[in-house]
Protein backbone atom coordinates (compact mmCIF):
# COMPACT_ATOMS: atom_id res chain seq x y z
CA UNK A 1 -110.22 2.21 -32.50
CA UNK A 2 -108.15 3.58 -29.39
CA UNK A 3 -107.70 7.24 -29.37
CA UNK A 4 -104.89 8.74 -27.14
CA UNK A 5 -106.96 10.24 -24.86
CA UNK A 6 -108.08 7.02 -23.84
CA UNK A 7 -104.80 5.95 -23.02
CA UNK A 8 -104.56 5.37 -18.68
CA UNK A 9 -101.07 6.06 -17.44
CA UNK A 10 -99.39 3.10 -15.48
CA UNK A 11 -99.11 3.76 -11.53
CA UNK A 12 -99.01 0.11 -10.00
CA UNK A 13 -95.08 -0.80 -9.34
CA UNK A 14 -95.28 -4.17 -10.95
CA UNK A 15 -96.11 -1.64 -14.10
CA UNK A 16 -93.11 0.42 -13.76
CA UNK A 17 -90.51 -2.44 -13.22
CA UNK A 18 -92.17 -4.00 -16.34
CA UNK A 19 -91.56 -0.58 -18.43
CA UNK A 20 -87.38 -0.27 -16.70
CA UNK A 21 -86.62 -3.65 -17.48
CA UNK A 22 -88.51 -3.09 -21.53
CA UNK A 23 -85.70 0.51 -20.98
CA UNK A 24 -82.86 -1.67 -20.41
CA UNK A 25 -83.13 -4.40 -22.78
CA UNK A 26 -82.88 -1.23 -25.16
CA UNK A 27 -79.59 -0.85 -24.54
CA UNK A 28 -76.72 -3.36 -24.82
CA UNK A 29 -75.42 -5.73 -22.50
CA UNK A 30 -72.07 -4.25 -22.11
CA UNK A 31 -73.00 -0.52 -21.40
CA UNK A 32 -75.08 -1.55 -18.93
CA UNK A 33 -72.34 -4.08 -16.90
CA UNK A 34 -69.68 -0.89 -17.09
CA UNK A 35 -72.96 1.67 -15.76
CA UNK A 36 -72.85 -0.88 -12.84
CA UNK A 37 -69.27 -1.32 -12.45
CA UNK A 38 -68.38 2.12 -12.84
CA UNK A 39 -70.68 2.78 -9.90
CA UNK A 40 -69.51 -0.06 -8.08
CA UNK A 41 -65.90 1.38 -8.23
CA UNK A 42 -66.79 5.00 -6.94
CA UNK A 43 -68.86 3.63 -4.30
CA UNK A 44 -65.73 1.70 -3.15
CA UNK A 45 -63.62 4.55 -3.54
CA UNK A 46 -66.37 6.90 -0.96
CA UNK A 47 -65.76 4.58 1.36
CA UNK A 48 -62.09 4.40 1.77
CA UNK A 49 -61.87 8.07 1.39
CA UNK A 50 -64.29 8.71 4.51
CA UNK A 51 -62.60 5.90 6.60
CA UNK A 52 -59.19 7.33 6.25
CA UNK A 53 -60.19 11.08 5.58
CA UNK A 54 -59.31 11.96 8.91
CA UNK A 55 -56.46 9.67 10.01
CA UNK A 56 -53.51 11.80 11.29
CA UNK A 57 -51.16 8.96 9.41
CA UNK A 58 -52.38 10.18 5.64
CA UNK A 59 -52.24 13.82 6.91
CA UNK A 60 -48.49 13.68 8.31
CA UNK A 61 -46.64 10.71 7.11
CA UNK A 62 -43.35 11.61 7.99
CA UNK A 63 -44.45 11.77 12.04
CA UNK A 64 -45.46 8.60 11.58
CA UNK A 65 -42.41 7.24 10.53
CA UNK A 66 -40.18 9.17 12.82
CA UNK A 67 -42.75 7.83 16.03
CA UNK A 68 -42.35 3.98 14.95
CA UNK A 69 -38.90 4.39 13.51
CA UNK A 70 -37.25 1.63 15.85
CA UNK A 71 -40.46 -0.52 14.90
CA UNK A 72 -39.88 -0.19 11.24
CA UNK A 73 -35.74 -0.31 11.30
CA UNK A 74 -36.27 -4.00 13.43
CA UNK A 75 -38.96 -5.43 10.94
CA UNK A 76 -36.21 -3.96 7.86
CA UNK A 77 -33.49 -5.83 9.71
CA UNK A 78 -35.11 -9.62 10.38
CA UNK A 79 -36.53 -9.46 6.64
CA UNK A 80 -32.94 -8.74 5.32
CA UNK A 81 -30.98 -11.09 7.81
CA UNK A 82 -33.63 -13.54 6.96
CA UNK A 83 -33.02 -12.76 3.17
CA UNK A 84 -29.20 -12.69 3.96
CA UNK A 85 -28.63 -15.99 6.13
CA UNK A 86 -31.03 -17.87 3.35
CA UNK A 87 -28.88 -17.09 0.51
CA UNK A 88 -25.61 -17.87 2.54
CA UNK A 89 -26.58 -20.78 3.45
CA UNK A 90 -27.59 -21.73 0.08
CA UNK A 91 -24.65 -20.98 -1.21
CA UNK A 92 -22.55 -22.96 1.28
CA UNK A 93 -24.95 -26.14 0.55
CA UNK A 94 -24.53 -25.51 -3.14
CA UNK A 95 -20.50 -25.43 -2.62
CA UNK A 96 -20.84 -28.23 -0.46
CA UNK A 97 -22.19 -30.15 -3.42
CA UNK A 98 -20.03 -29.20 -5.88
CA UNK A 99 -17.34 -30.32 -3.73
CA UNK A 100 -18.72 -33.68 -3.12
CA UNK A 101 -19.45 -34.28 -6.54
CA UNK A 102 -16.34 -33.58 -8.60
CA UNK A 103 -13.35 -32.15 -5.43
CA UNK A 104 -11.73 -29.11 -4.13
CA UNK A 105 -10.33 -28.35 -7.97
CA UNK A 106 -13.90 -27.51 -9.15
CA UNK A 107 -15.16 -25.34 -5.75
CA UNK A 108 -12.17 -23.15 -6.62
CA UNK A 109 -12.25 -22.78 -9.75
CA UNK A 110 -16.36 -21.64 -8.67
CA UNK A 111 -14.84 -19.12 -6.51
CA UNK A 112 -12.94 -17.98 -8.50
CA UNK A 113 -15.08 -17.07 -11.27
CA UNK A 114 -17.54 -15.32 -8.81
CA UNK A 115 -14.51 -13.19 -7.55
CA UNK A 116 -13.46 -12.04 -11.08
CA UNK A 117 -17.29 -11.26 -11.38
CA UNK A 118 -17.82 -9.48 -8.66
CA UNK A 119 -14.62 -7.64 -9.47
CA UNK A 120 -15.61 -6.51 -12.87
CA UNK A 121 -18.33 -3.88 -11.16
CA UNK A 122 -16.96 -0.33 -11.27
CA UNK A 123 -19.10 0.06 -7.81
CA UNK A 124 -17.89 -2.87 -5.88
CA UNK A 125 -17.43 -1.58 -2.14
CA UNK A 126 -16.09 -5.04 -0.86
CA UNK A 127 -13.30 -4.91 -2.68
CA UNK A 128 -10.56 -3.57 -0.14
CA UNK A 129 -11.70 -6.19 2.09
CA UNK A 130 -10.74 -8.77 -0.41
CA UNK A 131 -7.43 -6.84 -1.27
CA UNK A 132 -3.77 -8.86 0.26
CA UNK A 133 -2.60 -7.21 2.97
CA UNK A 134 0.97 -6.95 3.49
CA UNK A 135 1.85 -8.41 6.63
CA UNK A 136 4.72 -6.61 8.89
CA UNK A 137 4.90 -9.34 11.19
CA UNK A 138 6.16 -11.61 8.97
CA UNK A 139 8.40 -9.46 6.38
CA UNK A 140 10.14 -6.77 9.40
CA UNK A 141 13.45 -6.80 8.98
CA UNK A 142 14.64 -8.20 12.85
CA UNK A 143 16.58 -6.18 15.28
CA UNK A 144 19.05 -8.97 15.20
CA UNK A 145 19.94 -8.52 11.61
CA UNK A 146 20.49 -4.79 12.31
CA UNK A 147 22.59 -5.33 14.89
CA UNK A 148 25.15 -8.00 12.78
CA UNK A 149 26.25 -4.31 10.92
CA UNK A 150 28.38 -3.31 13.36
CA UNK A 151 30.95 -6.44 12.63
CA UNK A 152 30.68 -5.63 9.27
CA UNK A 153 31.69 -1.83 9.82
CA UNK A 154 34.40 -3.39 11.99
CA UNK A 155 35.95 -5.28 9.51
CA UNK A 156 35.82 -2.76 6.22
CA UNK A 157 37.53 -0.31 8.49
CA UNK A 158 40.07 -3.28 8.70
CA UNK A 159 40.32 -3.59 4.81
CA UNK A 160 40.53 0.38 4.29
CA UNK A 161 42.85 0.39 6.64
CA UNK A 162 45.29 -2.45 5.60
CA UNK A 163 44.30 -3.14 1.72
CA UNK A 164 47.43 -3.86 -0.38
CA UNK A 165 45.20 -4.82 -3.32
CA UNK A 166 44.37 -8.35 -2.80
CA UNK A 167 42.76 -8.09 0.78
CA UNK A 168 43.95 -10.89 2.66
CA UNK A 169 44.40 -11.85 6.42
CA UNK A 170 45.67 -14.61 8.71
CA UNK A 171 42.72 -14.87 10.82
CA UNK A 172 40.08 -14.15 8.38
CA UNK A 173 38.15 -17.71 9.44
CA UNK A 174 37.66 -16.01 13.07
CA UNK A 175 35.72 -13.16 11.46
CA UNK A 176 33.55 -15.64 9.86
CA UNK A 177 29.92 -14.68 11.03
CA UNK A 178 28.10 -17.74 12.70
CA UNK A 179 25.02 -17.03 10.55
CA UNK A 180 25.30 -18.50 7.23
CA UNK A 181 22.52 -16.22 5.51
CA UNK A 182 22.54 -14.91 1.76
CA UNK A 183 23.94 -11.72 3.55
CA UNK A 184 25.94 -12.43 6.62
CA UNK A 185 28.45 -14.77 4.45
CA UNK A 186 29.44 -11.73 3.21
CA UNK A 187 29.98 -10.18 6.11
CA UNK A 188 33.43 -11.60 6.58
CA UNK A 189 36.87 -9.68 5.37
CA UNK A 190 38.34 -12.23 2.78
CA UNK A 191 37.71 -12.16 -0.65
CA UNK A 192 37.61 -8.78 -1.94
CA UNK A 193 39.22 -7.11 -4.39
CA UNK A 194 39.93 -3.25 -4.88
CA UNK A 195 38.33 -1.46 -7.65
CA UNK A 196 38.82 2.39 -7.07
CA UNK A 197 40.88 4.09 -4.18
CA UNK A 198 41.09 7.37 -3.13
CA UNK A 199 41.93 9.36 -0.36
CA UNK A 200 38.97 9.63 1.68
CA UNK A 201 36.95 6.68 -0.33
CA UNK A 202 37.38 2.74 -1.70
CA UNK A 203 35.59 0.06 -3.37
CA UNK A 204 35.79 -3.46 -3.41
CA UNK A 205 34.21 -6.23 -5.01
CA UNK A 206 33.68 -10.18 -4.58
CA UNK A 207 31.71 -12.98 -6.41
CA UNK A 208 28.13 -13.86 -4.90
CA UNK A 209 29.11 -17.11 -3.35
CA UNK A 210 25.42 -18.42 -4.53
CA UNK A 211 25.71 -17.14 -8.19
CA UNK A 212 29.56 -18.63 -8.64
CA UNK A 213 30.91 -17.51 -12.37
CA UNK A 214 28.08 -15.80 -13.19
CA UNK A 215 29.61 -12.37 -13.02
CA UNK A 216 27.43 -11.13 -10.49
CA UNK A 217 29.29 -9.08 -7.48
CA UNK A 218 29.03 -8.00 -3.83
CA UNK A 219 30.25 -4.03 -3.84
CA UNK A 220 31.59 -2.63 -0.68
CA UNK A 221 32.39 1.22 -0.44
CA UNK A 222 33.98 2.72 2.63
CA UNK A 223 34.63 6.72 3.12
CA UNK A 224 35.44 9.24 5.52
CA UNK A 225 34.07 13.07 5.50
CA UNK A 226 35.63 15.03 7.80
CA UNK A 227 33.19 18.47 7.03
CA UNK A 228 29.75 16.19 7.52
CA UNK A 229 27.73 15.35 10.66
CA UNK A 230 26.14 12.06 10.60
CA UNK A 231 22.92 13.04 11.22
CA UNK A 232 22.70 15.18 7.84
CA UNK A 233 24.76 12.40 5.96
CA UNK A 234 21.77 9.80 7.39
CA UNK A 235 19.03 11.71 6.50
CA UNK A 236 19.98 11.97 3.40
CA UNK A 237 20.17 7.77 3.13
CA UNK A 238 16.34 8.20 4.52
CA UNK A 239 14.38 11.25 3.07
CA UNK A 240 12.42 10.47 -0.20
CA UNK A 241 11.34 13.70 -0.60
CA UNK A 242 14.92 15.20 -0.11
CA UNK A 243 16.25 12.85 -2.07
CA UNK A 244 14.52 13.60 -5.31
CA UNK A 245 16.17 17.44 -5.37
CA UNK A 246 19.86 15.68 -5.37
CA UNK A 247 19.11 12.21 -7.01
CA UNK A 248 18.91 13.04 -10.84
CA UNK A 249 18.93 9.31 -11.63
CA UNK A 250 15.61 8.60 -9.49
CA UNK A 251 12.64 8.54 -12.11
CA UNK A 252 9.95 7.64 -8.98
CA UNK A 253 10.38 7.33 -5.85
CA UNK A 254 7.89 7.31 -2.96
CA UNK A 255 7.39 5.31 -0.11
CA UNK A 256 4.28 2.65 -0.04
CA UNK A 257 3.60 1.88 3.24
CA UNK A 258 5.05 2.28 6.77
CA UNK A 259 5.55 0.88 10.31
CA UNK A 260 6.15 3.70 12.65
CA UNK A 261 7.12 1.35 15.51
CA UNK A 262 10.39 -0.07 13.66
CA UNK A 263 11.18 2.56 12.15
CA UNK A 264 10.70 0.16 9.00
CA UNK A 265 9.52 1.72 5.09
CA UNK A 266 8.57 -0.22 2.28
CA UNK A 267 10.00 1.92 -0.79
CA UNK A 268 9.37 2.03 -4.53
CA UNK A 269 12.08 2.99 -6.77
CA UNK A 270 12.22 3.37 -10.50
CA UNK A 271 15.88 3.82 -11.34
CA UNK A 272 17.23 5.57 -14.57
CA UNK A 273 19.39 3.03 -16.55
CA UNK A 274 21.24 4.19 -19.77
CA UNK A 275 19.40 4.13 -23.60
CA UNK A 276 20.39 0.80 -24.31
CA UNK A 277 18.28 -0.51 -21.29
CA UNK A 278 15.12 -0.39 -19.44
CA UNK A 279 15.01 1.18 -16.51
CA UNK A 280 14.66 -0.63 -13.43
CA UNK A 281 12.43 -0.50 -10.38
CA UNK A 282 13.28 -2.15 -6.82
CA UNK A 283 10.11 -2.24 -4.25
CA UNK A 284 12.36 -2.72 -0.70
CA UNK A 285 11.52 -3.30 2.34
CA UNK A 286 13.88 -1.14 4.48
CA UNK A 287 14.54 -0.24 8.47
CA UNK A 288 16.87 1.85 10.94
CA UNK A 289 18.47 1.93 13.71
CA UNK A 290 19.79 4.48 16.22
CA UNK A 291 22.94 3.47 18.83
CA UNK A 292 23.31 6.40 20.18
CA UNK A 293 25.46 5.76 22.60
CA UNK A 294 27.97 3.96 20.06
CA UNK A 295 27.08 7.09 17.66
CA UNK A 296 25.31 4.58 15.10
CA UNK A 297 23.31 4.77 12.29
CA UNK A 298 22.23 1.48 10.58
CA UNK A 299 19.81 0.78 7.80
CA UNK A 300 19.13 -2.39 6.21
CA UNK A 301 16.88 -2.20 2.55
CA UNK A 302 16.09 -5.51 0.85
CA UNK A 303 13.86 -6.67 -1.88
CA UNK A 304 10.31 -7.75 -1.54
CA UNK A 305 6.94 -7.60 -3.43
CA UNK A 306 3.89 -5.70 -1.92
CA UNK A 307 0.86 -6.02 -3.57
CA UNK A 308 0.08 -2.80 -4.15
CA UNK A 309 3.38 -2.25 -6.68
CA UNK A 310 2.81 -4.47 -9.41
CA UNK A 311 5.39 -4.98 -12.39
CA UNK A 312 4.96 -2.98 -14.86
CA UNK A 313 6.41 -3.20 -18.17
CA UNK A 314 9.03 -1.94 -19.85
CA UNK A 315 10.36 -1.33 -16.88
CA UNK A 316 12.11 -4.18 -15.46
CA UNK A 317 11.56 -5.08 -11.81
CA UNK A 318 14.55 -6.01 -9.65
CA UNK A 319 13.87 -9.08 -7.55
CA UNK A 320 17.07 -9.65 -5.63
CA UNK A 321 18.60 -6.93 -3.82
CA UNK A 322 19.93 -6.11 -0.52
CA UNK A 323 22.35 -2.84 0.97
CA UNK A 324 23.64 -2.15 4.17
CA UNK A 325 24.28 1.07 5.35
CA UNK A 326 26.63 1.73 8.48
CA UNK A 327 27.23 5.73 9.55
CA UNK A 328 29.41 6.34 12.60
CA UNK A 329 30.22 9.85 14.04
CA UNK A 330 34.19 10.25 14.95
CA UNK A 331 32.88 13.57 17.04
CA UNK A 332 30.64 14.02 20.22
CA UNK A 333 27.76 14.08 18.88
CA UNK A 334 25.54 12.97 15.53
CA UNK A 335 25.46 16.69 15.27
CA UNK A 336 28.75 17.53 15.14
CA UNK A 337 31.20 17.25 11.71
CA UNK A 338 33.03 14.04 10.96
CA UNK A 339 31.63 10.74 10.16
CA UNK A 340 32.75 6.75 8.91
CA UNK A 341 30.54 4.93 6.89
CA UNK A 342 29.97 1.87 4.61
CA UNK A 343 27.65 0.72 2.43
CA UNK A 344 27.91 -3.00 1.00
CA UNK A 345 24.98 -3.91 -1.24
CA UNK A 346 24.05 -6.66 -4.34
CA UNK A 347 21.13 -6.60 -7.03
CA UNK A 348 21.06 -9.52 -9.72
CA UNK A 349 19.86 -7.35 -12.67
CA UNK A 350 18.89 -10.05 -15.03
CA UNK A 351 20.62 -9.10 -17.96
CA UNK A 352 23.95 -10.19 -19.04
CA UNK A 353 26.02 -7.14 -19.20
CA UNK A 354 29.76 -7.09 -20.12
CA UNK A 355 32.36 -7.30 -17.00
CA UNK A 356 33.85 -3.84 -18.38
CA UNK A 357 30.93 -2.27 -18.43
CA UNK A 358 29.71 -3.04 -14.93
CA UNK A 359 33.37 -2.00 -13.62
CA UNK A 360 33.45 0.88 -15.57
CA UNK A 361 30.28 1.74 -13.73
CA UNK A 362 30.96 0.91 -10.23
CA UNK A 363 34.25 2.97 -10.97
CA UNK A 364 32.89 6.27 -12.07
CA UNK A 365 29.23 5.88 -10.85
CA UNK A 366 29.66 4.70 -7.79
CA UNK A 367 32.49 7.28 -6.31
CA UNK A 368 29.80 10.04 -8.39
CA UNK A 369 26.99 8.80 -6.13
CA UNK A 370 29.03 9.53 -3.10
CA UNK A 371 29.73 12.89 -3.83
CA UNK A 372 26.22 13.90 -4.79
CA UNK A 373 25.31 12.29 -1.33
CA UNK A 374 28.14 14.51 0.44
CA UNK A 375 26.90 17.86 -1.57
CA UNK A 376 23.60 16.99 -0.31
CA UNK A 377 24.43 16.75 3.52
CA UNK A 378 26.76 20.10 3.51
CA UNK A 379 23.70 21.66 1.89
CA UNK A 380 21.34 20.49 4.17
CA UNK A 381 23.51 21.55 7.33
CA UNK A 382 23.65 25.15 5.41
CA UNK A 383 19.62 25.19 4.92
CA UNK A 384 19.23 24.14 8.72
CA UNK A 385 21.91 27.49 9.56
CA UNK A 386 19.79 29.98 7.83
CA UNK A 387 16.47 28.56 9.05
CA UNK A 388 17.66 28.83 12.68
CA UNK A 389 19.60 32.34 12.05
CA UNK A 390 16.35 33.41 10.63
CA UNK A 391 13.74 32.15 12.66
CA UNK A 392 13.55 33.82 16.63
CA UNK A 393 13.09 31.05 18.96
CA UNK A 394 16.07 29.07 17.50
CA UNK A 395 17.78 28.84 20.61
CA UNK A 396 14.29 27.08 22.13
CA UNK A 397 14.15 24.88 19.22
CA UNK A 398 17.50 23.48 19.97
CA UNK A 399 16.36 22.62 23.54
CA UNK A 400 13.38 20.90 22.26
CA UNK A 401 15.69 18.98 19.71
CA UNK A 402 18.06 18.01 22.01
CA UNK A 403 15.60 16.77 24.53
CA UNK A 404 14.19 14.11 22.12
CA UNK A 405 14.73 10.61 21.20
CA UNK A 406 18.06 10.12 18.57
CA UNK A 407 15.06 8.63 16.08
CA UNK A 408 12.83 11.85 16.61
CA UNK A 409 16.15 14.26 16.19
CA UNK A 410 17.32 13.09 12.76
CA UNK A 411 13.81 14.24 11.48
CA UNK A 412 13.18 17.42 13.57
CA UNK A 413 17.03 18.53 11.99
């Protein structure tokens, strides 16, 4: 029998590798695989710490960027134009095929959808781009038209000057405008009939020759004010803002978009109609003109639709309307006191309204309208006095007034 002492310790190697690998078939199979992976990982992890330990691109990032900035903003740009010209032209092959498999109908109907899609995001930038644009080129009221006004102030001077009641004249054919528009055939003197007279102001009336016994009317006014300049009496036809301290019947009024160069405004206008009614909004499209030497002052306003005023219920849009306005100083000067004017204007309200009621209106709220527009211009020329008695350089400001344009003078007064 062994006793321990007898016992020789192992010291060749093949020993010692017998004895580790009798250790590690001790323990299981899976500590031992994670022992070696573990150190596996950490090893891996030494050695990409001391490669890039000292880089100067892990110590300052941002000077990296900001040194290759042009390098990085060029390979950002190809990868999205590459990303961007591969979906577009996707999309255009897809659209393509659509189109050649069931027509035009289908591709738009596509489009369509995708639009109202792309419309329903709260954060869609690309929207004003898709937005109508109103077009001036096309909807500008012409020169020409504004210019057709003075035959038409010619000839209601005529009829306020020789109207026995049923305004007729011998050579009424020669007055007969050679353009046969909606508005120049009523342009001529014939056909009108007085509705109010009085000594400074008249109205007349005749049937739209397109809307024959439907009881729709062309109003003409004519009036003289002897104690008003023109160029207060004209402002007043032009200034929104003005006009909403005098004009209790305007609800809204504000002007939507404007072309400097023709002196041309498109206008919205919500008009106060009486309890038994809506009210009613008109979006016009309206220009002036300035003849200075003939001491003129034409404006032409007409209906049209803008996309950015929309109808909106109950209120009841207007969608056929036209005025013209003519304003002629009898003084010097559009600055002086004394002025002509007529106004001839049609809207088709929609609405079959009794004949007594619509005379009954034109009777008392058309001579009303007129005087509110005369109390307006006196108190306009009264604001302008006080403003130059109180302000020190008024006699400069007159010599800059005078010196400008007859467009640029109505608004500096």
């Amino acid at each position: 029998m062994l006793s321990v002492s007898t016992i020789k310790p192992i010291t060749t190697p093949e020993a010692s590798l017998k004895i580790q690998k009798h250790l590690y078939s001790r323990h299981s199979y899976t500590d031992c695989k994670f022992w070696c992976k573990k150190n596996d990982f950490q090893a891996k992890i030494n050695v990409f710490a001391n490669k890039f330990r000292f880089h100067p691109a892990t110590l300052k990032p941002s000077l990296n960027i900001r040194q290759h900035s042009a390098k990085i903003l060029k390979s950002w740009s190809q990868q999205f134009e590459y990303v961007v010209t591969d979906r577009v032209r996707k999309s255009f092959q897809l659209l393509a095929l659509y189109n050649k498999w069931w027509g035009n109908f289908t591709s738009n109907l596509c489009l369509q959808r995708v639009a109202s899609e792309l419309l329903k995001g709260r954060k869609f930038y690309f929207t004003a781009c898709l937005a109508p644009i109103f077009q001036w080129e096309k909807n500008r009221i012409s020169e020409e038209e504004l210019s057709k006004l003075e035959v038409e102030f010619n000839n209601a001077k005529k009829l306020f000057m020789n109207d026995d009641g049923t305004a007729t004249l011998t050579n009424a054919d020669a007055l007969q405008p050679d353009c046969q528009c909606k508005r120049c055939r009523h342009l001529n003197y014939d056909g009108w009939t007085r509705l109010y007279t009085e000594k400074n102001l008249k109205i007349w009336r005749k049937e739209h020759v397109d809307h024959p016994g439907e009881g729709l009317y062309v109003y003409k006014v004519f009036g003289h004010f002897p104690d008003v300049t023109a160029a207060d009496f004209f402002r007043v036809q032009i200034d929104v803002d003005y006009r909403k301290n005098w004009d209790t019947n305007s609800v809204k009024l504000n002007i939507v978009e404007s072309d400097r160069y023709s002196n041309s405004d498109i206008l919205y206008w919500e008009f106060l109609f009486p309890r038994m009614f809506h009210n009613r909004d008109y979006v016009c499209n309206r220009r002036f003109a300035v003849d200075s030497e003939k001491k003129l002052y034409t404006i032409v306003s007409e209906s049209i639709d803008h996309p950015k005023c929309p109808e909106k219920p109950p209120v009841h849009r207007v969608k056929e309307y036209w005025s013209h306005t003519v304003i002629q100083s009898t003084a010097n000067s559009f600055e002086e006191p004394g002025i002509e004017f007529t106004i001839t204007y049609y809207d088709n309200p929609e609405v079959i309204i009794p004949n007594y009621i619509t005379v009954w209106y034109t009777v008392v709220g058309m001579p009303e309208y007129i005087k509110h527009q005369r109390e307006a211009a006196l108190k306009l020329a009264d604001l302008r006095a006080k403003a130059e008695f109180m302000s020190p350089a008024r006699d400069k400001s007159k010599k800059e007034i005078q010196q400008q344009t007859p467009e640029k003078r109505v608004l500096l007064l």
